[in-house]
PDB file of N, CA and C in Angstrom:
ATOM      1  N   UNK A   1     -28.388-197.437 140.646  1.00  0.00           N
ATOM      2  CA  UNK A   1     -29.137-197.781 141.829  1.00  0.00           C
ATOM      3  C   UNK A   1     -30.621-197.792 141.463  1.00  0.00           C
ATOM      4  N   UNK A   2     -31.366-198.848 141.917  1.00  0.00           N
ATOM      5  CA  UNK A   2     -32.520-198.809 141.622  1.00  0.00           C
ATOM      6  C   UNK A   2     -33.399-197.984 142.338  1.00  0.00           C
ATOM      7  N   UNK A   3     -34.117-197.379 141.834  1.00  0.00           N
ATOM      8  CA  UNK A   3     -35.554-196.727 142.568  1.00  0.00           C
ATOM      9  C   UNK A   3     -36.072-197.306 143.611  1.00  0.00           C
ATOM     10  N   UNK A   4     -36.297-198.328 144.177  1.00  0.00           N
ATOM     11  CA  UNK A   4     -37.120-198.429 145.210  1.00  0.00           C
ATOM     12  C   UNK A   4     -36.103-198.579 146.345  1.00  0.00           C
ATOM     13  N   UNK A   5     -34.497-198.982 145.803  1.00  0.00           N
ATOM     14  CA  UNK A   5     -33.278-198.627 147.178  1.00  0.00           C
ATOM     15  C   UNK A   5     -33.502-197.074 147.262  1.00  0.00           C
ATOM     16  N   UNK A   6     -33.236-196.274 146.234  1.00  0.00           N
ATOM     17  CA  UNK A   6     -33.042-194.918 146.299  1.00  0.00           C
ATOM     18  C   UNK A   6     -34.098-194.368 147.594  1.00  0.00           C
ATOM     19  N   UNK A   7     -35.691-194.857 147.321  1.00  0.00           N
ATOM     20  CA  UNK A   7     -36.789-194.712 148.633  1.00  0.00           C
ATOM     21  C   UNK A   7     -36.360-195.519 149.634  1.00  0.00           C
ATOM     22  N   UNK A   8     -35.927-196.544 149.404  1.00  0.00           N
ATOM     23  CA  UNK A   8     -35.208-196.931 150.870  1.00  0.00           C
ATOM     24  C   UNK A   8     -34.125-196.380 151.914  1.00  0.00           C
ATOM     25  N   UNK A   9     -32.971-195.792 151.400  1.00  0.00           N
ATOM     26  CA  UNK A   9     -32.027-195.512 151.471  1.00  0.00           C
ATOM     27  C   UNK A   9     -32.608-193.903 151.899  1.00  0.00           C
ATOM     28  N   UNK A  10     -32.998-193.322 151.042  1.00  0.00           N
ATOM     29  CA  UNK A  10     -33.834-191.845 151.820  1.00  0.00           C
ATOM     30  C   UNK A  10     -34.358-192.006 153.068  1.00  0.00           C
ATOM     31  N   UNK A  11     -35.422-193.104 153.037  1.00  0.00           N
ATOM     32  CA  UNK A  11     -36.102-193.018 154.052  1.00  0.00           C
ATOM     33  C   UNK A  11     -35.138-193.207 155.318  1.00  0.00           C
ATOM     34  N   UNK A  12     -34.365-194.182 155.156  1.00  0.00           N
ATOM     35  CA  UNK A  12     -33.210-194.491 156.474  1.00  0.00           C
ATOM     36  C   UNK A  12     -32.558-193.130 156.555  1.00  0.00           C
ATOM     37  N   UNK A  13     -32.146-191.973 156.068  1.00  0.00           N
ATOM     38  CA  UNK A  13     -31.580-190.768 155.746  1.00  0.00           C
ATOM     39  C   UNK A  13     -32.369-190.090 156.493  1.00  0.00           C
ATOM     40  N   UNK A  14     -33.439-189.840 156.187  1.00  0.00           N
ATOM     41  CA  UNK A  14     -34.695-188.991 156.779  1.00  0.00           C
ATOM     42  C   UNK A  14     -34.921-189.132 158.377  1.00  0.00           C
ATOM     43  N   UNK A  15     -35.214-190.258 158.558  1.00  0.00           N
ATOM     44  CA  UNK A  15     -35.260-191.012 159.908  1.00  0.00           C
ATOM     45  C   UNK A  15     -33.782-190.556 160.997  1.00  0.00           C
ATOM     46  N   UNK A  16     -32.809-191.031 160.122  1.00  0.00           N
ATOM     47  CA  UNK A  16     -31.581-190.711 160.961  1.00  0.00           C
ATOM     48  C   UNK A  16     -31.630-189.189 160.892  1.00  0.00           C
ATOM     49  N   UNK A  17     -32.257-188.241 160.532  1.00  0.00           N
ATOM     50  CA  UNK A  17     -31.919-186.545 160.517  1.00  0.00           C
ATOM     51  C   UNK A  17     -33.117-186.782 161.628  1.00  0.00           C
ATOM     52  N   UNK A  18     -33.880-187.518 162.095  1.00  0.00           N
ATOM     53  CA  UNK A  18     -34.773-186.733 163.331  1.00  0.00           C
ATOM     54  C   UNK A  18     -36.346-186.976 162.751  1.00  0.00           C
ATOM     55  N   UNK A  19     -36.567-187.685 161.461  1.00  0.00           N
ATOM     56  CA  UNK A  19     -37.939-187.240 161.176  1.00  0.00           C
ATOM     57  C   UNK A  19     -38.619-188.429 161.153  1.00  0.00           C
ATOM     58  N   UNK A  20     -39.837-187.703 161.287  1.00  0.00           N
ATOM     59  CA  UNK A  20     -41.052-188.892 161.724  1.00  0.00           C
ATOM     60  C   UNK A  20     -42.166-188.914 160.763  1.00  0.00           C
ATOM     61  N   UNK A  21     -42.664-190.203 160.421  1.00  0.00           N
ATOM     62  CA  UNK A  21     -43.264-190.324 159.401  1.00  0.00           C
ATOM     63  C   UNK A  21     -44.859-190.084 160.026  1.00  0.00           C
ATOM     64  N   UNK A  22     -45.345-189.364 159.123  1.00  0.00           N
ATOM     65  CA  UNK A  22     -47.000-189.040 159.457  1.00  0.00           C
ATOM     66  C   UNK A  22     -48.255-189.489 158.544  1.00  0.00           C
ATOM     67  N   UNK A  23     -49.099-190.627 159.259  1.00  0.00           N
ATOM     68  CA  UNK A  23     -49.613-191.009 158.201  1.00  0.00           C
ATOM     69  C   UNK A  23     -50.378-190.249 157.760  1.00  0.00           C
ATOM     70  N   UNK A  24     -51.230-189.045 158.467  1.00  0.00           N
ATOM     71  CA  UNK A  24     -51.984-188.379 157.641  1.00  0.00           C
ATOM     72  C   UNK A  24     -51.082-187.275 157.109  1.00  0.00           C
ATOM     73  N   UNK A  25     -51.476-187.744 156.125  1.00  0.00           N
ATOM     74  CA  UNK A  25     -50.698-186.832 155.023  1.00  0.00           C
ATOM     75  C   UNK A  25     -49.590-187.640 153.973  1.00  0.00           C
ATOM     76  N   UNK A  26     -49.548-188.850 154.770  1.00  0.00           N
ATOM     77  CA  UNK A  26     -48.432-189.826 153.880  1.00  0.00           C
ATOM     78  C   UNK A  26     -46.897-188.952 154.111  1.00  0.00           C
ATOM     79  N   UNK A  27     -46.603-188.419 154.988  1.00  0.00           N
ATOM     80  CA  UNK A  27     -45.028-187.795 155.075  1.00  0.00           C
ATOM     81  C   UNK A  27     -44.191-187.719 156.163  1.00  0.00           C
ATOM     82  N   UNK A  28     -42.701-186.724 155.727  1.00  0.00           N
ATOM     83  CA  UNK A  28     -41.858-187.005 156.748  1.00  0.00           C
ATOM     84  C   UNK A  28     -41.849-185.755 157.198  1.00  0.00           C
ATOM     85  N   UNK A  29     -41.515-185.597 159.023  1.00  0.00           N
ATOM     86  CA  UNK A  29     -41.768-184.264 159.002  1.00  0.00           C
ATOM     87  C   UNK A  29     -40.789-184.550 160.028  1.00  0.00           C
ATOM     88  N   UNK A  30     -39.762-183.327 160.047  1.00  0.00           N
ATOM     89  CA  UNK A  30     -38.537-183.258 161.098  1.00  0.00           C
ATOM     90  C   UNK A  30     -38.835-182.677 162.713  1.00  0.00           C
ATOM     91  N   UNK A  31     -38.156-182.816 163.191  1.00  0.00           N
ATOM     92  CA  UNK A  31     -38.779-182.095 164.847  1.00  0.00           C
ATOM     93  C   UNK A  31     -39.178-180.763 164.972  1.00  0.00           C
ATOM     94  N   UNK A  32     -38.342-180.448 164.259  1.00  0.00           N
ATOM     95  CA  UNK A  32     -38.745-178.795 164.486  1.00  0.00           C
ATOM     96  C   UNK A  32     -40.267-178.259 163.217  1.00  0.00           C
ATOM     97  N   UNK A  33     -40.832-179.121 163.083  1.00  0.00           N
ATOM     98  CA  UNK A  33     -41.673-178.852 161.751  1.00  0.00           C
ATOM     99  C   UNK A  33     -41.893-178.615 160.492  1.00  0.00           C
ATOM    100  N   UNK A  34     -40.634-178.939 160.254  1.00  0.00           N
ATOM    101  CA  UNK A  34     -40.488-179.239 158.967  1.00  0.00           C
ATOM    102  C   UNK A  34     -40.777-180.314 157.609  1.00  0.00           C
ATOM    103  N   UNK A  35     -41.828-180.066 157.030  1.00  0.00           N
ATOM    104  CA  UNK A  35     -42.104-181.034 156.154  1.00  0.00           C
ATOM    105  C   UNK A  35     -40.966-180.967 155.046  1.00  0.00           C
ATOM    106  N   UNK A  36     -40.783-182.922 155.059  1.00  0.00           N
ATOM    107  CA  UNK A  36     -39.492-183.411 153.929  1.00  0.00           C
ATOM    108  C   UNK A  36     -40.136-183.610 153.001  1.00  0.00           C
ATOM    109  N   UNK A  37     -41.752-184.113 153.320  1.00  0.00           N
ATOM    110  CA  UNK A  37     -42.292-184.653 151.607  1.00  0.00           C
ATOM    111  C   UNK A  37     -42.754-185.887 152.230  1.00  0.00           C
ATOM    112  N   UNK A  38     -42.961-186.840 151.053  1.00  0.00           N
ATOM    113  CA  UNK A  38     -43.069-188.135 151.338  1.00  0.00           C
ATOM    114  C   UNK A  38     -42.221-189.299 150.928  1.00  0.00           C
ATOM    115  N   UNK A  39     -42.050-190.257 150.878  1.00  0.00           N
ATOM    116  CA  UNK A  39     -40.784-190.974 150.739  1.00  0.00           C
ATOM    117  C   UNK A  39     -40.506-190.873 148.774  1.00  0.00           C
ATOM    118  N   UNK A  40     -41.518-190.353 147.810  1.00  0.00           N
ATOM    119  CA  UNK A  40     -40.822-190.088 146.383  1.00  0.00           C
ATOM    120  C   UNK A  40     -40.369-188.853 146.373  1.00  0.00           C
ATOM    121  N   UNK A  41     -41.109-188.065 147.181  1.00  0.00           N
ATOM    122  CA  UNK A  41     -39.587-186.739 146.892  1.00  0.00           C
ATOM    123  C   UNK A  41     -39.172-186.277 148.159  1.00  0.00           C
ATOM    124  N   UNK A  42     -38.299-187.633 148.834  1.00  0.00           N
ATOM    125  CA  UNK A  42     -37.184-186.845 149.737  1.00  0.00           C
ATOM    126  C   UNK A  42     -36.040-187.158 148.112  1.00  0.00           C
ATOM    127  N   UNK A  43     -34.895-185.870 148.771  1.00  0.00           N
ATOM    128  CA  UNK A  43     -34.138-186.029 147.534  1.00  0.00           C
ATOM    129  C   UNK A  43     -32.493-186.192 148.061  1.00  0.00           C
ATOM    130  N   UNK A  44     -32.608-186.586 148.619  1.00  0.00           N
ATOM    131  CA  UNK A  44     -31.186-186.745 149.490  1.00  0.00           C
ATOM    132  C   UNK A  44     -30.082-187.579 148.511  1.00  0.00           C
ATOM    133  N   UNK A  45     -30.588-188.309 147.228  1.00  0.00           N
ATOM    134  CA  UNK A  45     -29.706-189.155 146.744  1.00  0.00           C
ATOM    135  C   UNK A  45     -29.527-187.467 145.230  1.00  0.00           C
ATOM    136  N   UNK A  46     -30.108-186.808 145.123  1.00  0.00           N
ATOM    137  CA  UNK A  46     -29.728-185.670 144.329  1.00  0.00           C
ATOM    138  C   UNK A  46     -29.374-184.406 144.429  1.00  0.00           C
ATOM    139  N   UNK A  47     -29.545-183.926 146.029  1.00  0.00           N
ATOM    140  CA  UNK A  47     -29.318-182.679 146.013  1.00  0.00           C
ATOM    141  C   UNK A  47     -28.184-182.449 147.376  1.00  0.00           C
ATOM    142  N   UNK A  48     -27.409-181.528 146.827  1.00  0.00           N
ATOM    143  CA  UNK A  48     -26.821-181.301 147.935  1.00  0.00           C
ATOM    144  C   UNK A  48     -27.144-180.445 149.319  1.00  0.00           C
ATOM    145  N   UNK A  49     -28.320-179.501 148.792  1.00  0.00           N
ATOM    146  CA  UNK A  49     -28.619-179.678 149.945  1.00  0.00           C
ATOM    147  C   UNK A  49     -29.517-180.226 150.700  1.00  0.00           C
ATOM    148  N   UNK A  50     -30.079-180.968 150.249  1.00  0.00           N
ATOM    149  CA  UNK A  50     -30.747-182.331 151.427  1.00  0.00           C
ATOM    150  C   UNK A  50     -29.478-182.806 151.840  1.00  0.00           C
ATOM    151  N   UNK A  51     -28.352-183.622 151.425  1.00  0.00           N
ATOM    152  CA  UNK A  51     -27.128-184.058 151.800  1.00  0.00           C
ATOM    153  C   UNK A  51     -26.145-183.788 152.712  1.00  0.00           C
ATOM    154  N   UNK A  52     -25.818-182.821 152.601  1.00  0.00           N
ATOM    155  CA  UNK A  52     -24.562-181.761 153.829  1.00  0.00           C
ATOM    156  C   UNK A  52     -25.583-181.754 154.815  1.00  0.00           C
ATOM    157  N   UNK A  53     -26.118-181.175 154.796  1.00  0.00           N
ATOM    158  CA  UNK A  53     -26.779-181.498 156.436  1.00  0.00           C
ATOM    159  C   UNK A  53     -26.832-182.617 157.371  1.00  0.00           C
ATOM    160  N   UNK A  54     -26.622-184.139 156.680  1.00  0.00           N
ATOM    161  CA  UNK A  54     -26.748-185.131 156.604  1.00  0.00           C
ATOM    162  C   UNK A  54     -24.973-185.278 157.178  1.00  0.00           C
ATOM    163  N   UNK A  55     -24.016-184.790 156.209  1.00  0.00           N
ATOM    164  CA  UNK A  55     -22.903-184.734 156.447  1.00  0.00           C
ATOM    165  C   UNK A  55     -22.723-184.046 157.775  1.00  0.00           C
ATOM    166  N   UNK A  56     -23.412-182.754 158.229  1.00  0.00           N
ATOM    167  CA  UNK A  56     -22.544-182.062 159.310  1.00  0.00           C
ATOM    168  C   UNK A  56     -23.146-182.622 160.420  1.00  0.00           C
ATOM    169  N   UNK A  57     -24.286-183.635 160.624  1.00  0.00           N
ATOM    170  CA  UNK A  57     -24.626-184.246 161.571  1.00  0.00           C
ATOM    171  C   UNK A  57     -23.526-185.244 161.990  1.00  0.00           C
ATOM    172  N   UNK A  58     -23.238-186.288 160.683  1.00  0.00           N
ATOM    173  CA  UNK A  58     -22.123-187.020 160.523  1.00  0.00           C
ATOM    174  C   UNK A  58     -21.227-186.230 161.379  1.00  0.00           C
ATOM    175  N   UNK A  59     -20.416-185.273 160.999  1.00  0.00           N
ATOM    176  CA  UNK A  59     -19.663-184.769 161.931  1.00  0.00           C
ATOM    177  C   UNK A  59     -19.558-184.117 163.130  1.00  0.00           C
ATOM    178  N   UNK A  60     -20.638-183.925 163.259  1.00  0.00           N
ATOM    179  CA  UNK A  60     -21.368-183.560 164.604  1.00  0.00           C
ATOM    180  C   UNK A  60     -21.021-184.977 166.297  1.00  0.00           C
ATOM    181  N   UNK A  61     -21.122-186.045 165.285  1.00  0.00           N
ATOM    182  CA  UNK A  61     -21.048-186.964 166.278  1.00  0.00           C
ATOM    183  C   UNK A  61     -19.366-187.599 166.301  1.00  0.00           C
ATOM    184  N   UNK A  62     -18.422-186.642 166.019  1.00  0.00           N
ATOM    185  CA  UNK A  62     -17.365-186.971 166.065  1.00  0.00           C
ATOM    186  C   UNK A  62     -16.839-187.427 165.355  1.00  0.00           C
ATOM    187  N   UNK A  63     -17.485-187.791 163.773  1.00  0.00           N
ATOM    188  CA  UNK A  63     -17.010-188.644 163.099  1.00  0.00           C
ATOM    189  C   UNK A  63     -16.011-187.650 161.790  1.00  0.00           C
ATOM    190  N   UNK A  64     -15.304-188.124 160.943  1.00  0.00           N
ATOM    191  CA  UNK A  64     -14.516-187.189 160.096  1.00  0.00           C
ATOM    192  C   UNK A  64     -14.858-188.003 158.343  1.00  0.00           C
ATOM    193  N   UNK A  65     -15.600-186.384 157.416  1.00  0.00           N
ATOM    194  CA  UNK A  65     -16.255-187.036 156.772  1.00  0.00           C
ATOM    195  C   UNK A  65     -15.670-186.266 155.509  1.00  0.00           C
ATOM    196  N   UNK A  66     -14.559-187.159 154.595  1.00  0.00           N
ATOM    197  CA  UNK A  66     -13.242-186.511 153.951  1.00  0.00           C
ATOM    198  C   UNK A  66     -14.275-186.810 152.752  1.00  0.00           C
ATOM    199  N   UNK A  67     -14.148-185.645 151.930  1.00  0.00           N
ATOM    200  CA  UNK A  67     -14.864-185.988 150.151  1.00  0.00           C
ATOM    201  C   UNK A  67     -13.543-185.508 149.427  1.00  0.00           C
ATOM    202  N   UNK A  68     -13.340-186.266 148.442  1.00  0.00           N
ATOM    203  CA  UNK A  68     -12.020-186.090 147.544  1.00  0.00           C
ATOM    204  C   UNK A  68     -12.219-186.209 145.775  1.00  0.00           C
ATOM    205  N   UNK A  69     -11.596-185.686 144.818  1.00  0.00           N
ATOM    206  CA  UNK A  69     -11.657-186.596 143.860  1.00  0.00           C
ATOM    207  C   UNK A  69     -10.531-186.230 143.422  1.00  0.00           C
ATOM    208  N   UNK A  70      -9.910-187.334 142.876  1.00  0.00           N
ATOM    209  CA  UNK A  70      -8.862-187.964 141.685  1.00  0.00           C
ATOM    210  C   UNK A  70      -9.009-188.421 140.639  1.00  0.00           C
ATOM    211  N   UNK A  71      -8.169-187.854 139.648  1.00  0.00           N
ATOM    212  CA  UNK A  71      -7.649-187.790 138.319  1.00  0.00           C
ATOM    213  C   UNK A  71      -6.767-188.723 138.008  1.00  0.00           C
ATOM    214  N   UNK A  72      -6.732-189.953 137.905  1.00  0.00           N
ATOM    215  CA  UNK A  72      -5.969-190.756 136.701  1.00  0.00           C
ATOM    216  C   UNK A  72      -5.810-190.991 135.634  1.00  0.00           C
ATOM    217  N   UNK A  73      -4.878-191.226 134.782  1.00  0.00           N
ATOM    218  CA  UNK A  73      -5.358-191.287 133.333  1.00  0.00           C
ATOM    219  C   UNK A  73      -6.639-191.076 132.210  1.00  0.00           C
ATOM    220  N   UNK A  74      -6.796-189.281 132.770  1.00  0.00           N
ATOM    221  CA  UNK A  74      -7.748-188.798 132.112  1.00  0.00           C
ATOM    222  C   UNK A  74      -9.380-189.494 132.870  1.00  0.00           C
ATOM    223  N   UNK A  75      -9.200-189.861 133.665  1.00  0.00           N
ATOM    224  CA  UNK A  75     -10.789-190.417 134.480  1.00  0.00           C
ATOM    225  C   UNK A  75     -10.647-190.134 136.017  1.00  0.00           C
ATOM    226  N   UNK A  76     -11.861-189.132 135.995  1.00  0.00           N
ATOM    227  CA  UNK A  76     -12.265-188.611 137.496  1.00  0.00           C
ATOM    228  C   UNK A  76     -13.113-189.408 138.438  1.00  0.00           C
ATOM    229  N   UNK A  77     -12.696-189.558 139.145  1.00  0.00           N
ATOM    230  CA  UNK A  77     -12.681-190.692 140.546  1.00  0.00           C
ATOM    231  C   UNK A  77     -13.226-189.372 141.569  1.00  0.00           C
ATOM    232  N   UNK A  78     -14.466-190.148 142.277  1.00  0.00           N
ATOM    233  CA  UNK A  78     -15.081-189.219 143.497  1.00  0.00           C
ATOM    234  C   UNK A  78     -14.786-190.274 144.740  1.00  0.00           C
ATOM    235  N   UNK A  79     -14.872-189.748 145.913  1.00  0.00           N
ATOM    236  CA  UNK A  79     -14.175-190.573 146.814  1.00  0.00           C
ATOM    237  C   UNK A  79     -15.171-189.838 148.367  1.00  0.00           C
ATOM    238  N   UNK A  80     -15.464-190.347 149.119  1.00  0.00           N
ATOM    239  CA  UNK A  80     -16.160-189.977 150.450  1.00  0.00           C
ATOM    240  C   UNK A  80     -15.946-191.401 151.361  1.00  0.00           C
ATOM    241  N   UNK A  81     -14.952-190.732 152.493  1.00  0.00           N
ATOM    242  CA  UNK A  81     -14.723-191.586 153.309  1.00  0.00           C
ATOM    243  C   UNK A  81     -15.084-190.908 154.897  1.00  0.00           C
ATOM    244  N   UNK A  82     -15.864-191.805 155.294  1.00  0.00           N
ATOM    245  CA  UNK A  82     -15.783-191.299 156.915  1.00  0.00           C
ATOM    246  C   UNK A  82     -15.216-192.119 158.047  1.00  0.00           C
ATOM    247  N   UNK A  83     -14.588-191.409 158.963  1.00  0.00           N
ATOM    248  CA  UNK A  83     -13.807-192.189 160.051  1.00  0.00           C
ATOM    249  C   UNK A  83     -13.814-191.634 161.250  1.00  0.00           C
ATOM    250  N   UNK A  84     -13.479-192.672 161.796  1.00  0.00           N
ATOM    251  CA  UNK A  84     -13.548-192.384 163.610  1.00  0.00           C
ATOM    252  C   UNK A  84     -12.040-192.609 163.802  1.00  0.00           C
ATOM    253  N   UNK A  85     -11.075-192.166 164.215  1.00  0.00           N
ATOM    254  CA  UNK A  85     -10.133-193.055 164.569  1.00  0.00           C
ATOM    255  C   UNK A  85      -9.713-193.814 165.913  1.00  0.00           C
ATOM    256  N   UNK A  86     -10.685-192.971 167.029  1.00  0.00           N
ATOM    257  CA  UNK A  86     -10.946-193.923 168.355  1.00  0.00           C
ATOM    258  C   UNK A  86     -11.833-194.783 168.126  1.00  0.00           C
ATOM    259  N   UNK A  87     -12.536-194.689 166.926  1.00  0.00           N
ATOM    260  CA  UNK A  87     -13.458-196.231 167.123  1.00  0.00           C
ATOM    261  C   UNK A  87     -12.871-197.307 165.913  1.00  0.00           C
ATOM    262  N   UNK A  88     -12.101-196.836 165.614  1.00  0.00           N
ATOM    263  CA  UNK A  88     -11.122-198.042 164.867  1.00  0.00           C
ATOM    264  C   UNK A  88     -12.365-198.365 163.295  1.00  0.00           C
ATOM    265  N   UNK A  89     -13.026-197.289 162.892  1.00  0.00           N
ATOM    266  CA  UNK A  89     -14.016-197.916 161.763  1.00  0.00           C
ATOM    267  C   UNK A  89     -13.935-196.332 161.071  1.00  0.00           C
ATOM    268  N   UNK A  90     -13.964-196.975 159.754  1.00  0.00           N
ATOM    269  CA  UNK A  90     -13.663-196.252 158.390  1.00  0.00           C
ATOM    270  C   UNK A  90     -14.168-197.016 157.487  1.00  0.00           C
ATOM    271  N   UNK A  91     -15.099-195.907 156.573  1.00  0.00           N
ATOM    272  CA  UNK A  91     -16.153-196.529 155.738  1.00  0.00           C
ATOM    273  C   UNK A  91     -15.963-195.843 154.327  1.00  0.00           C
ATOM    274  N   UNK A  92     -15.752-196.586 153.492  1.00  0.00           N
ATOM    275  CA  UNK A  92     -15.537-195.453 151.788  1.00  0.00           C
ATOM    276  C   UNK A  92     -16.480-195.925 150.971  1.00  0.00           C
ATOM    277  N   UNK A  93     -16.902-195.037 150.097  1.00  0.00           N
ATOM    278  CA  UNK A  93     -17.096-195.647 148.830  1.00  0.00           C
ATOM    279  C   UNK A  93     -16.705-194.316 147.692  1.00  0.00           C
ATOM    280  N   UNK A  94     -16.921-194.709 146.442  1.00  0.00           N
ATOM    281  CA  UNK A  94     -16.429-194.014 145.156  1.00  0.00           C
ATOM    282  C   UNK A  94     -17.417-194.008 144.363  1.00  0.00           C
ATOM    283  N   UNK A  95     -17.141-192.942 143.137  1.00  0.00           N
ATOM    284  CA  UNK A  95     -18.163-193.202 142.377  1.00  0.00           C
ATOM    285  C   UNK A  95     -16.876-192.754 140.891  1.00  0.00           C
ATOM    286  N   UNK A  96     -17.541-193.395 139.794  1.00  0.00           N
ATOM    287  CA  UNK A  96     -16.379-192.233 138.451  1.00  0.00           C
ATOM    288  C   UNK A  96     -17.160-191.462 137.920  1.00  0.00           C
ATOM    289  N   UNK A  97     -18.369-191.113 138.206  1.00  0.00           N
ATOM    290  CA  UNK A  97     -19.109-190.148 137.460  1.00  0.00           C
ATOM    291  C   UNK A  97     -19.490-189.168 138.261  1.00  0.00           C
ATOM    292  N   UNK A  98     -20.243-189.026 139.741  1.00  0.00           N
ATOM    293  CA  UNK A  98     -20.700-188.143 140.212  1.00  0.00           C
ATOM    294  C   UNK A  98     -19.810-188.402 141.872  1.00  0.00           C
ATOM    295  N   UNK A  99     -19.597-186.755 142.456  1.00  0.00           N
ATOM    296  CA  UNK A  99     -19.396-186.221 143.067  1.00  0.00           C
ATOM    297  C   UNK A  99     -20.494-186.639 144.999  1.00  0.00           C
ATOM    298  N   UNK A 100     -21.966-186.372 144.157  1.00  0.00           N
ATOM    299  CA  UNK A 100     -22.731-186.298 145.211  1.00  0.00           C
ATOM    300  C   UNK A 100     -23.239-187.671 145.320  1.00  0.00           C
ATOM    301  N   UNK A 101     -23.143-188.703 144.453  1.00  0.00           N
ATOM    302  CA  UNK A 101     -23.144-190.097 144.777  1.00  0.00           C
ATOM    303  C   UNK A 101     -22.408-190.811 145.446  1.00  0.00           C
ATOM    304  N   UNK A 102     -21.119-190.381 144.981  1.00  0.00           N
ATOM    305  CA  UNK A 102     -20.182-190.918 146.250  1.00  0.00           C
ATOM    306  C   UNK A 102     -20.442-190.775 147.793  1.00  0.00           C
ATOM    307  N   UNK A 103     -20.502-189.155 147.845  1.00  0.00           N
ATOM    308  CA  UNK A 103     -20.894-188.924 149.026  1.00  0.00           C
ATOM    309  C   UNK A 103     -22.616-189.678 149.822  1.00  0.00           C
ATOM    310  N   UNK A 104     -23.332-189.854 149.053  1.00  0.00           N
ATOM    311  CA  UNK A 104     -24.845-190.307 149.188  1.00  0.00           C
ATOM    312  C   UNK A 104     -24.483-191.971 149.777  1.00  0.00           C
ATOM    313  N   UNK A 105     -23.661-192.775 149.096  1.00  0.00           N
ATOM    314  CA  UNK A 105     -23.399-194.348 149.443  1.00  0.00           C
ATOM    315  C   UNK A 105     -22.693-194.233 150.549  1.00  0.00           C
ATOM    316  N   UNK A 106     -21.402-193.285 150.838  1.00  0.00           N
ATOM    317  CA  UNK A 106     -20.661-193.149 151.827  1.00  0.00           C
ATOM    318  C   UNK A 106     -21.716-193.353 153.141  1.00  0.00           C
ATOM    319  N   UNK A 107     -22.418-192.110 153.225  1.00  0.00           N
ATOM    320  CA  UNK A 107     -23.193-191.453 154.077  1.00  0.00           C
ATOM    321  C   UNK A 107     -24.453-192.840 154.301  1.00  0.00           C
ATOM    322  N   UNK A 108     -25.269-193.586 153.501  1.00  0.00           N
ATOM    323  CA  UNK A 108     -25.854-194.892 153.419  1.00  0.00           C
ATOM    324  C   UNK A 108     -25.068-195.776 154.105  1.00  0.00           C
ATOM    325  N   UNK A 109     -24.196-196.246 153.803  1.00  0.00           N
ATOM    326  CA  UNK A 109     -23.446-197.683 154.327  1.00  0.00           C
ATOM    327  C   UNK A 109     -22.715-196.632 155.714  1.00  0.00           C
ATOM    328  N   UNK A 110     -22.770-195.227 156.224  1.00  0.00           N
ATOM    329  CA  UNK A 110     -22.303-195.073 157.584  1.00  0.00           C
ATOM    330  C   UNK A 110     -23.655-195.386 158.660  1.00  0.00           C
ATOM    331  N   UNK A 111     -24.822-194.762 157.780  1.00  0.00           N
ATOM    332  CA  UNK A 111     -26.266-195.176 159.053  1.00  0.00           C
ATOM    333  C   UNK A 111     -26.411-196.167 158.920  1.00  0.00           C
ATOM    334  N   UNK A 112     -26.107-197.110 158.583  1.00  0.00           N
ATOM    335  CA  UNK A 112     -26.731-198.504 158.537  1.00  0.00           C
ATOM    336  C   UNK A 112     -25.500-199.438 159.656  1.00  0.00           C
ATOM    337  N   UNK A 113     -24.460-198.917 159.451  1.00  0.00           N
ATOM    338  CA  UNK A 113     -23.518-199.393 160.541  1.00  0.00           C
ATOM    339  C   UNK A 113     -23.609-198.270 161.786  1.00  0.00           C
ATOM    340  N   UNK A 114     -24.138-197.032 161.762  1.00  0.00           N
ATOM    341  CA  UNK A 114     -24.577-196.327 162.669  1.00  0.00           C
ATOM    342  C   UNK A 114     -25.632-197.027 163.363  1.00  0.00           C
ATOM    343  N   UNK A 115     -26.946-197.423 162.897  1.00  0.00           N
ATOM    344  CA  UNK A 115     -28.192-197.798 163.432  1.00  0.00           C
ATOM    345  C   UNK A 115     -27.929-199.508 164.445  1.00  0.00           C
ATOM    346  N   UNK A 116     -26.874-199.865 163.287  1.00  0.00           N
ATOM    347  CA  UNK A 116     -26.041-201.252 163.956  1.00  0.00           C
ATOM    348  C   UNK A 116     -25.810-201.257 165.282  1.00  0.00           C
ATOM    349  N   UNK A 117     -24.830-200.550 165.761  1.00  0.00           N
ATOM    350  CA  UNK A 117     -23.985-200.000 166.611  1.00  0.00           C
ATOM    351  C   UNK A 117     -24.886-199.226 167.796  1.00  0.00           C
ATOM    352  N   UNK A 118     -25.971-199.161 167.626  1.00  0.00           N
ATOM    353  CA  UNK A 118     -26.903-197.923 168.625  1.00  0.00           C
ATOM    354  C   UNK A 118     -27.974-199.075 168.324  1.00  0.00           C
ATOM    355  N   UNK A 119     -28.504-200.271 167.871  1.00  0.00           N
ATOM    356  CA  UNK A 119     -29.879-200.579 168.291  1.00  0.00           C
ATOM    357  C   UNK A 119     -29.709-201.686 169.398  1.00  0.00           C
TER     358      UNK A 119
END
């Protein structure tokens, strides 16, 4: 993934957790006062915990947000799928190397059909 999606993709992350960008200072700062940084070090595409939080909001709004991985012929498969099943929409993606990437694209391609759906 390139660097300037990775700041894109944060920033849509950031925004959907509640936070508001401040120009003085160049940053993101959440409701309750919390400074995230500025859009090069939010870290939501590396850390887990910028991430799960991200997730339990996800589930917060009813949605069900399954992380898995599988083993086939000696190659580990990461897997993060989220679903509604009254709203008839289920969203996956995978990764074969990392764990918290899977989950990071999952969680990306759900706000972007989240923001869809609500603008």
């Amino acid at each position: 993934m390139k660097i300037k999606d990775i700041i894109k993709y944060n920033i849509l992350i950031a925004i959907f957790m509640g936070a508001k960008y401040l120009e003085l200072g160049d940053i993101y700062e959440l409701n309750d006062g919390t400074i995230l940084g500025n859009e090069e070090t939010l870290q939501y595409h590396s850390s887990y915990d910028w991430l799960m939080p991200v997730v339990e909001k996800i589930e917060s709004l009813d949605f069900n947000v399954k992380i898995k991985s599988h083993r086939q012929n000696n190659k580990l498969s990461h897997y993060c799928i989220i679903d509604h099943y009254l709203k008839n929409k289920s969203l996956g993606c995978y990764d074969d190397e990392k764990k918290l990437k899977a989950i990071y694209k999952a969680v990306v391609e759900f706000i972007k059909w989240y923001n869809e759906q609500n603008s």
